[in-house]
Protein backbone atom coordinates (compact mmCIF):
# COMPACT_ATOMS: atom_id res chain seq x y z
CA UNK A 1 31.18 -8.02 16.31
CA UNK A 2 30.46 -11.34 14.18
CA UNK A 3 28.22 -13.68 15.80
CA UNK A 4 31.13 -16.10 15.86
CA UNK A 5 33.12 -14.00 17.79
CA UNK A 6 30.13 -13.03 19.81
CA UNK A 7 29.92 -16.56 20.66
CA UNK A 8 33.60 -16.47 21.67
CA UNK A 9 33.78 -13.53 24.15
CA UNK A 10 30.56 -15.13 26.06
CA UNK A 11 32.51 -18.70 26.63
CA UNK A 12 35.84 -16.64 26.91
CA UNK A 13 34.16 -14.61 29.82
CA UNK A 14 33.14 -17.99 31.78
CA UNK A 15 35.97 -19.95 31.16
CA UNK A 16 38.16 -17.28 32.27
CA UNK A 17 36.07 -16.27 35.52
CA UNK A 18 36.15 -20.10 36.41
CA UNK A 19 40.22 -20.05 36.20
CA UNK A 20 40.40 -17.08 38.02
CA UNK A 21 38.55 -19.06 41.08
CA UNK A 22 40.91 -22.00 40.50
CA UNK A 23 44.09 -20.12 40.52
CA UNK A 24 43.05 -18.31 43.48
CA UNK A 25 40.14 -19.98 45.39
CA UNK A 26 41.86 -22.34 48.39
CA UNK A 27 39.86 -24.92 46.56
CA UNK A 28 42.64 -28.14 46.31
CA UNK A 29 42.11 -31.23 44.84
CA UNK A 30 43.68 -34.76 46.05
CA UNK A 31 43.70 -37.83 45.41
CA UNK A 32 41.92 -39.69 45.50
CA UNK A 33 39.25 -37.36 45.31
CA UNK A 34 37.33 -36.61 48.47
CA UNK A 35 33.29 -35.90 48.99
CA UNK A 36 33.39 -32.36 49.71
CA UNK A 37 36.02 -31.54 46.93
CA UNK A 38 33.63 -33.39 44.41
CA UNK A 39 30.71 -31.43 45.62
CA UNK A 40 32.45 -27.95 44.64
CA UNK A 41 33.72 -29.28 41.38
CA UNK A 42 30.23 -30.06 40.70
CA UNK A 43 28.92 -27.15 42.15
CA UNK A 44 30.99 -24.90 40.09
CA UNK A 45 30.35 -26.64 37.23
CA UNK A 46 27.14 -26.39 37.21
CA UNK A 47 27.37 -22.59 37.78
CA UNK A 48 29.47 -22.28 35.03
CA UNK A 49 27.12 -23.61 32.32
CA UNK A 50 24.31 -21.90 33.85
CA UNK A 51 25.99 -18.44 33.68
CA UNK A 52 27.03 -19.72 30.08
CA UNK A 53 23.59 -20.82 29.40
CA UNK A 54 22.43 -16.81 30.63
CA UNK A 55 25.12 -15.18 28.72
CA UNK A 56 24.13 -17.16 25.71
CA UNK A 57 20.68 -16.53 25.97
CA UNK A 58 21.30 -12.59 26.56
CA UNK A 59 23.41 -12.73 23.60
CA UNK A 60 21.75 -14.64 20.90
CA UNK A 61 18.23 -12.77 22.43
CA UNK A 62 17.89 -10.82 19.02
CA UNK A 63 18.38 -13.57 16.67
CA UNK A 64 15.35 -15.50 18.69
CA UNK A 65 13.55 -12.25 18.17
CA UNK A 66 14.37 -12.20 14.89
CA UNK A 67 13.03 -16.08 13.86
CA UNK A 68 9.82 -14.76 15.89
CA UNK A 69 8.87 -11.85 13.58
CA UNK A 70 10.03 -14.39 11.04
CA UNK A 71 7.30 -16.66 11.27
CA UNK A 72 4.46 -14.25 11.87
CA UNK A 73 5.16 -11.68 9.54
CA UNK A 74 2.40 -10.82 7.06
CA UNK A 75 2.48 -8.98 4.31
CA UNK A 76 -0.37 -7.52 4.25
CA UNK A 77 0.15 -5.94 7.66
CA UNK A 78 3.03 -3.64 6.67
CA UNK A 79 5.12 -2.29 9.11
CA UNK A 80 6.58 -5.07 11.41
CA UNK A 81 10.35 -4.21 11.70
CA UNK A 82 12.86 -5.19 14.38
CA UNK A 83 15.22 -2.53 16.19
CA UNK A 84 18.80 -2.85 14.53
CA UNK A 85 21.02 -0.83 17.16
CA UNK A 86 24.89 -0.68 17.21
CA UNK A 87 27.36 -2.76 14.75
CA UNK A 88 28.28 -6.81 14.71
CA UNK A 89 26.95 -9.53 12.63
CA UNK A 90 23.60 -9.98 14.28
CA UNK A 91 22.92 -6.12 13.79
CA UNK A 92 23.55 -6.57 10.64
CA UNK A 93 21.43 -9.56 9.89
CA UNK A 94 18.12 -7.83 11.34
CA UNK A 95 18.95 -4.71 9.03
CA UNK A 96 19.30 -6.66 6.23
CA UNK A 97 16.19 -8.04 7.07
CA UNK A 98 14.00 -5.35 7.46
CA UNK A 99 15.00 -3.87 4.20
CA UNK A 100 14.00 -6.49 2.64
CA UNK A 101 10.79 -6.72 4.67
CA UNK A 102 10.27 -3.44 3.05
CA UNK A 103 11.63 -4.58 -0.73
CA UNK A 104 8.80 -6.90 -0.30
CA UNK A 105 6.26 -4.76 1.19
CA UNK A 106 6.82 -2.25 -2.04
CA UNK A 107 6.80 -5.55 -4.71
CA UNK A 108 3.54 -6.81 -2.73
CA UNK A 109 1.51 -3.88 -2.68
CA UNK A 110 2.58 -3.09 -6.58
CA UNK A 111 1.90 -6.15 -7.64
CA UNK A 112 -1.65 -6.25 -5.87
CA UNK A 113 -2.51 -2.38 -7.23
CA UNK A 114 -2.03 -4.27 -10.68
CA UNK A 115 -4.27 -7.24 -9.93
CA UNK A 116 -7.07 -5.50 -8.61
CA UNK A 117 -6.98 -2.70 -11.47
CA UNK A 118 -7.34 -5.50 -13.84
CA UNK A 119 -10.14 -7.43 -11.66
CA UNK A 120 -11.95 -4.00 -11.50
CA UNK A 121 -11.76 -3.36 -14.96
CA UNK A 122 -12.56 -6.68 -16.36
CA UNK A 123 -15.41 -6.35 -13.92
CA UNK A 124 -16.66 -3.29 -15.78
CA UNK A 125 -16.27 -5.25 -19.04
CA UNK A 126 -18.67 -8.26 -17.93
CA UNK A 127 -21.02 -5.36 -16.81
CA UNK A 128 -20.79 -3.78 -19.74
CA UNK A 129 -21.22 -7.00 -21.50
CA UNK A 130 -24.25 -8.13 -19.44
CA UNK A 131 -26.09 -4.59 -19.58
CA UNK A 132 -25.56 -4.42 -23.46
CA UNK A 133 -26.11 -8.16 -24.24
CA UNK A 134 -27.91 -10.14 -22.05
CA UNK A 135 -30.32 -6.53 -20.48
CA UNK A 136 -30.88 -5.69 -24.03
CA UNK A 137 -31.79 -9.18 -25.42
CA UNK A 138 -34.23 -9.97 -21.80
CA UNK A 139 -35.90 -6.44 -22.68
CA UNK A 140 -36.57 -7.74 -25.98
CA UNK A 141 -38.14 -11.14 -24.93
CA UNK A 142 -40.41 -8.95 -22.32
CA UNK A 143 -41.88 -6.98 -25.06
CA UNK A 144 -42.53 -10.13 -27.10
CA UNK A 145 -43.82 -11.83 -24.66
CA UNK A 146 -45.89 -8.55 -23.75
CA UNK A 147 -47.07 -8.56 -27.42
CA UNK A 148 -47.82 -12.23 -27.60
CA UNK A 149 -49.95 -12.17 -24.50
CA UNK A 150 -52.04 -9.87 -25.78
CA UNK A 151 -52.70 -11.57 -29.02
CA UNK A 152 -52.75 -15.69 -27.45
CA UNK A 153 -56.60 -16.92 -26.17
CA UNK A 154 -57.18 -16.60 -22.88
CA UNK A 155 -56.15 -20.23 -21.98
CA UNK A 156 -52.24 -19.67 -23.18
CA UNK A 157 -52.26 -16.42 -22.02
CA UNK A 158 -51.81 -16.84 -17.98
CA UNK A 159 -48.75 -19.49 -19.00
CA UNK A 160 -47.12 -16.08 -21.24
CA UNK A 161 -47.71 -14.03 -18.33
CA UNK A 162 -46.00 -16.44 -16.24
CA UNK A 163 -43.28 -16.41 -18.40
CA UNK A 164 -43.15 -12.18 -18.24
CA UNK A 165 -42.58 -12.20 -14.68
CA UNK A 166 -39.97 -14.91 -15.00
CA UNK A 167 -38.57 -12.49 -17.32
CA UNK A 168 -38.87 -9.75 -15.66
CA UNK A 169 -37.60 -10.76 -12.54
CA UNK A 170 -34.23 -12.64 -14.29
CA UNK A 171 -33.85 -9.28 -15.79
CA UNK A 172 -33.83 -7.56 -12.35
CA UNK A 173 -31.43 -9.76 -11.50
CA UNK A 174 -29.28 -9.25 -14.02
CA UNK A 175 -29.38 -5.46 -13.67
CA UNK A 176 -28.18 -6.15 -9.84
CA UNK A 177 -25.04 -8.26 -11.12
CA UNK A 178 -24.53 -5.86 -13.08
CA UNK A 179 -24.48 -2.69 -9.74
CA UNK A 180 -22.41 -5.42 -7.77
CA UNK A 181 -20.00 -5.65 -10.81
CA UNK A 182 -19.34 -1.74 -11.67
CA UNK A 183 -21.51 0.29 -9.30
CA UNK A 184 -22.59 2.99 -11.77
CA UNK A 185 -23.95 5.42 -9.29
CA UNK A 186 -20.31 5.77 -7.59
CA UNK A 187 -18.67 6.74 -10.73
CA UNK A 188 -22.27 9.57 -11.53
CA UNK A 189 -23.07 10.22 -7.85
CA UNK A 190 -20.38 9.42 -5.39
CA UNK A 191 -19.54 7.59 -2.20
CA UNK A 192 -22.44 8.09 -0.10
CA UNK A 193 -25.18 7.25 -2.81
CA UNK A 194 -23.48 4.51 -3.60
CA UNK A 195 -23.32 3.08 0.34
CA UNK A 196 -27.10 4.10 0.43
CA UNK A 197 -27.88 2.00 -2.67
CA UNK A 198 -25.37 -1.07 -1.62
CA UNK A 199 -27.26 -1.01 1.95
CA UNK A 200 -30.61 -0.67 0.72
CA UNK A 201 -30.26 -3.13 -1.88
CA UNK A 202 -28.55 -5.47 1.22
CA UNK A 203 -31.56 -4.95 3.57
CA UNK A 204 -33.94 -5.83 0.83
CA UNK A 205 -32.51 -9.04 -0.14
CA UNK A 206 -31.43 -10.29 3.01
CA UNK A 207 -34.45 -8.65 5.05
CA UNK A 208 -31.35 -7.24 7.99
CA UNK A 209 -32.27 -4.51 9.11
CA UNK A 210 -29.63 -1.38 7.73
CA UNK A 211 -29.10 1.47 9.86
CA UNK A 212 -26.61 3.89 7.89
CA UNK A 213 -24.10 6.91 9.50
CA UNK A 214 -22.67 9.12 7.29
CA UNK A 215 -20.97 12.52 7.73
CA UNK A 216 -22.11 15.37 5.75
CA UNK A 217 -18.44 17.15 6.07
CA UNK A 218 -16.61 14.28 4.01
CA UNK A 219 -13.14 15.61 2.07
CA UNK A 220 -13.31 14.75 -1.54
CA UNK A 221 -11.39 11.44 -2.24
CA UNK A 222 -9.36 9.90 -5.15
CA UNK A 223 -11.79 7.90 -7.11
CA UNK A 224 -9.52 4.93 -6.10
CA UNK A 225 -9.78 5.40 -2.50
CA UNK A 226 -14.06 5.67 -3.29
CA UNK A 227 -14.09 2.23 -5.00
CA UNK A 228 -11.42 0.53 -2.52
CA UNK A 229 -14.16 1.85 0.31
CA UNK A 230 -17.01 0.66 -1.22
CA UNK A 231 -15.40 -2.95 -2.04
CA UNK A 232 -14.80 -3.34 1.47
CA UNK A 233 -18.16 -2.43 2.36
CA UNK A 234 -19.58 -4.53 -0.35
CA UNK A 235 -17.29 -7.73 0.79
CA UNK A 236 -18.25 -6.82 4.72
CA UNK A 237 -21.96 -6.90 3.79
CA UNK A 238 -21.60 -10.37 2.60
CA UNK A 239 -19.66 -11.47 5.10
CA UNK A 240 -22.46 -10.59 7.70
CA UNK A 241 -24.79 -12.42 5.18
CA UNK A 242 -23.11 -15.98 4.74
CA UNK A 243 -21.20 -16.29 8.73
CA UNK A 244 -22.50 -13.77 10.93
CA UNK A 245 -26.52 -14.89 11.56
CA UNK A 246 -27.20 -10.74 12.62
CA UNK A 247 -30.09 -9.15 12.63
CA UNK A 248 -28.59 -5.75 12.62
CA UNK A 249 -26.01 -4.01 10.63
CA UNK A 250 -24.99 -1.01 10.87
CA UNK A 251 -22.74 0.80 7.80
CA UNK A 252 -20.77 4.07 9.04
CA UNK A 253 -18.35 6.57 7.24
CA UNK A 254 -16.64 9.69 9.37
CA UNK A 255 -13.89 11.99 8.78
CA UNK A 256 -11.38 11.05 10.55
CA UNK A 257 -8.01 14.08 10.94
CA UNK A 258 -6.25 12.96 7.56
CA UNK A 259 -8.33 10.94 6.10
CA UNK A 260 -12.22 8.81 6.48
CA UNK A 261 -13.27 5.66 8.45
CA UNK A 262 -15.46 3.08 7.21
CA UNK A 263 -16.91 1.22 9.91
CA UNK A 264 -19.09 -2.07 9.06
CA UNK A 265 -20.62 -3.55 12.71
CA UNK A 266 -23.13 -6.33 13.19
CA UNK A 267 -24.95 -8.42 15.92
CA UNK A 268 -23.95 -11.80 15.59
CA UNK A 269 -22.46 -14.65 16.41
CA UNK A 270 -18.99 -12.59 16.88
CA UNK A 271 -15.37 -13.98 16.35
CA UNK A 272 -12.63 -14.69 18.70
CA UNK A 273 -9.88 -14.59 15.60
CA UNK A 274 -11.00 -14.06 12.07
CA UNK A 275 -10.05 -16.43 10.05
CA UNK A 276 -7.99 -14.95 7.02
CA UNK A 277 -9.95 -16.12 3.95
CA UNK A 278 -9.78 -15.32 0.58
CA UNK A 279 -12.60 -12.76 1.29
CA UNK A 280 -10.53 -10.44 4.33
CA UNK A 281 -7.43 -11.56 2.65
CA UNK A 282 -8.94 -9.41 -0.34
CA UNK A 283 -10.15 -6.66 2.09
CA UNK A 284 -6.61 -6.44 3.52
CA UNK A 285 -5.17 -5.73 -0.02
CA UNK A 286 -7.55 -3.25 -1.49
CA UNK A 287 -6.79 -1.24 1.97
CA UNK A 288 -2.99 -1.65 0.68
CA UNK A 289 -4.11 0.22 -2.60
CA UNK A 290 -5.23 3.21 -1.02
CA UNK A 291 -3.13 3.37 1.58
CA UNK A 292 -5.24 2.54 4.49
CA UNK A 293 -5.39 -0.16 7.30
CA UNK A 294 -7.67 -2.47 7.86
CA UNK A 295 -9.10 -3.54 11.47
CA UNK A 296 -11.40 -7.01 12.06
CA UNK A 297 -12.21 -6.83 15.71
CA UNK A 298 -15.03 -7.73 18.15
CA UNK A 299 -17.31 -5.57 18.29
CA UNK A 300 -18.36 -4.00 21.82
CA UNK A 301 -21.05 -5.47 22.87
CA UNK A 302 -21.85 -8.72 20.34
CA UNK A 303 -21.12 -9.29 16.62
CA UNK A 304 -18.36 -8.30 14.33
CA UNK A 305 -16.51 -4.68 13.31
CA UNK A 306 -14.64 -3.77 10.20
CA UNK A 307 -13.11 -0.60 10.33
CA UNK A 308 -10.87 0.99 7.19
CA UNK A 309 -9.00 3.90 7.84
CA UNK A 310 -7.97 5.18 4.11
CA UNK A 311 -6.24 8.73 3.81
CA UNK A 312 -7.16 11.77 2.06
CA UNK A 313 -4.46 11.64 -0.27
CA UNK A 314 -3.93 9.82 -3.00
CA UNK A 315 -1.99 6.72 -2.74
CA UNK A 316 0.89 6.94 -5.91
CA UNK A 317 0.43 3.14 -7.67
């Protein structure tokens, strides 16, 4: 049934119930128009438009439904779909809707997969670039600045040494741009190597302290799933660094029965509802690409928990 006609059987359905009590309720009307008799007119007046006001509202329930999910739904929270039972216009309408809910769905998480294949890999060109370049050419300076300190009077030499460990420590910095860009050690040594080094390398420039949980009966993983894990851990980390104010964080990884959780928890300030920045925003879609889901919650006692839930299997991009 069309919503018109929808529409038309509801008013039908009052208007015919209030001639029915006309034609045989001992209801009469004179005039001029007496007290009593204008009470019942009004009376049943007013009963009929709030029985058509209930019928409407029953009626036209799934289209309010409908502009609900319509102004909440997220994209990157797949999976919000209406119930489309029976035949008629409004039916219909929400079917049409959820396919293309999931039309979009499919386009969105394609066209992410794409975006963050070509941020990873022009992330492993700049690290490339900035270990061949700019590591090679500050290894070069050290040495000459090694050689020149040996050779300059004692005066000038304290300023070259200066200089070395300006160096030196520029070039250490450059080397960890260059494990935040393209983490080398998850491509040669895998996931939980990689989490140590990320958390180590968090607790020693932050000074947090790190405690780390790992399972030693992890399943093997798509090397997309490892580097979509890792991201998230990597993003979570400096999310606890910038907003959080913790003094503990703790970095977790279990098998789960189809698949592994990553769980990221601090001890700060906490959050009522996180507020979707570019940063979980970017969380949200890398979970997409492997095929996981992503969780931002309170954690139990104080502080903040990320939890991704990625399967086994690979996710088909």
């Amino acid at each position: 049934m069309s919503l018109f006609w929808r529409i038309f059987a509801l008013n039908a359905v009052v208007l015919g119930a209030a001639t029915a009590l006309l034609l045989w309720a001992p209801v009469t009307v004179s005039v001029p128009v007496l007290l009593t008799e204008a009470v019942i007119l009004v009376g049943g007046l007013a009963v009929m438009l709030v029985a058509n006001a209930a019928l409407l509202r029953l009626g036209l329930a799934p289209l309010d439904r409908l502009t609900k999910l319509m102004t909440t739904v997220d994209l990157l929270r797949p999976g919000q779909r209406l119930p489309a039972s029976g035949a008629g216009g409004v039916a219909e309408l929400i079917r049409t809707f959820n396919a293309m809910l999931e039309r979009l769905e499919q386009e969105r998480a394609a066209s992410s997969a794409r975006a963050l294949l070509a941020q990873e890999a022009e992330r492993r060109r700049i690290a490339q670039e900035l270990h061949d370049e700019v590591g090679q050419s500050m290894t070069a300076i050290l040495l000459g600045l090694k050689r020149s300190a040996d050779d300059v009077p004692e005066p000038q030499r304290r300023e070259v040494q200066e200089l070395q460990e300006i160096t030196r420590a520029s070039l250490d910095e450059v080397r960890r741009l260059v494990r935040r860009l393209r983490p080398g050690v998850l491509d040669d040594l895998g996931l939980v190597s990689a989490l140590t080094s990320l958390s180590e390398d968090f607790a020693t420039h932050t000074g947090l302290l790190v405690t780390r949980r790992f399972d030693t009966d992890l399943p093997p993983l798509a090397p997309e799933t490892e580097l979509v894990l890792y991201r998230v851990a990597q993003e979570s980390l400096t999310n606890v660094a910038r907003h959080a104010d913790a003094g503990r964080v703790t970095v977790a990884l279990r098998r789960a029965d189809d698949g592994v959780v990553l769980t990221v928890t601090d001890d700060g300030s906490g959050i009522e509802a996180p507020r979707e920045g570019a940063g979980i925003r970017g969380m949200r879609e890398r979970a997409l690409l492997a095929g996981g889901r992503l969780d931002i919650t309170p954690a139990p006692r104080a502080g903040t928990r990320v939890q991704l839930t990625a399967p086994i299997a690979r996710k088909q991009l």
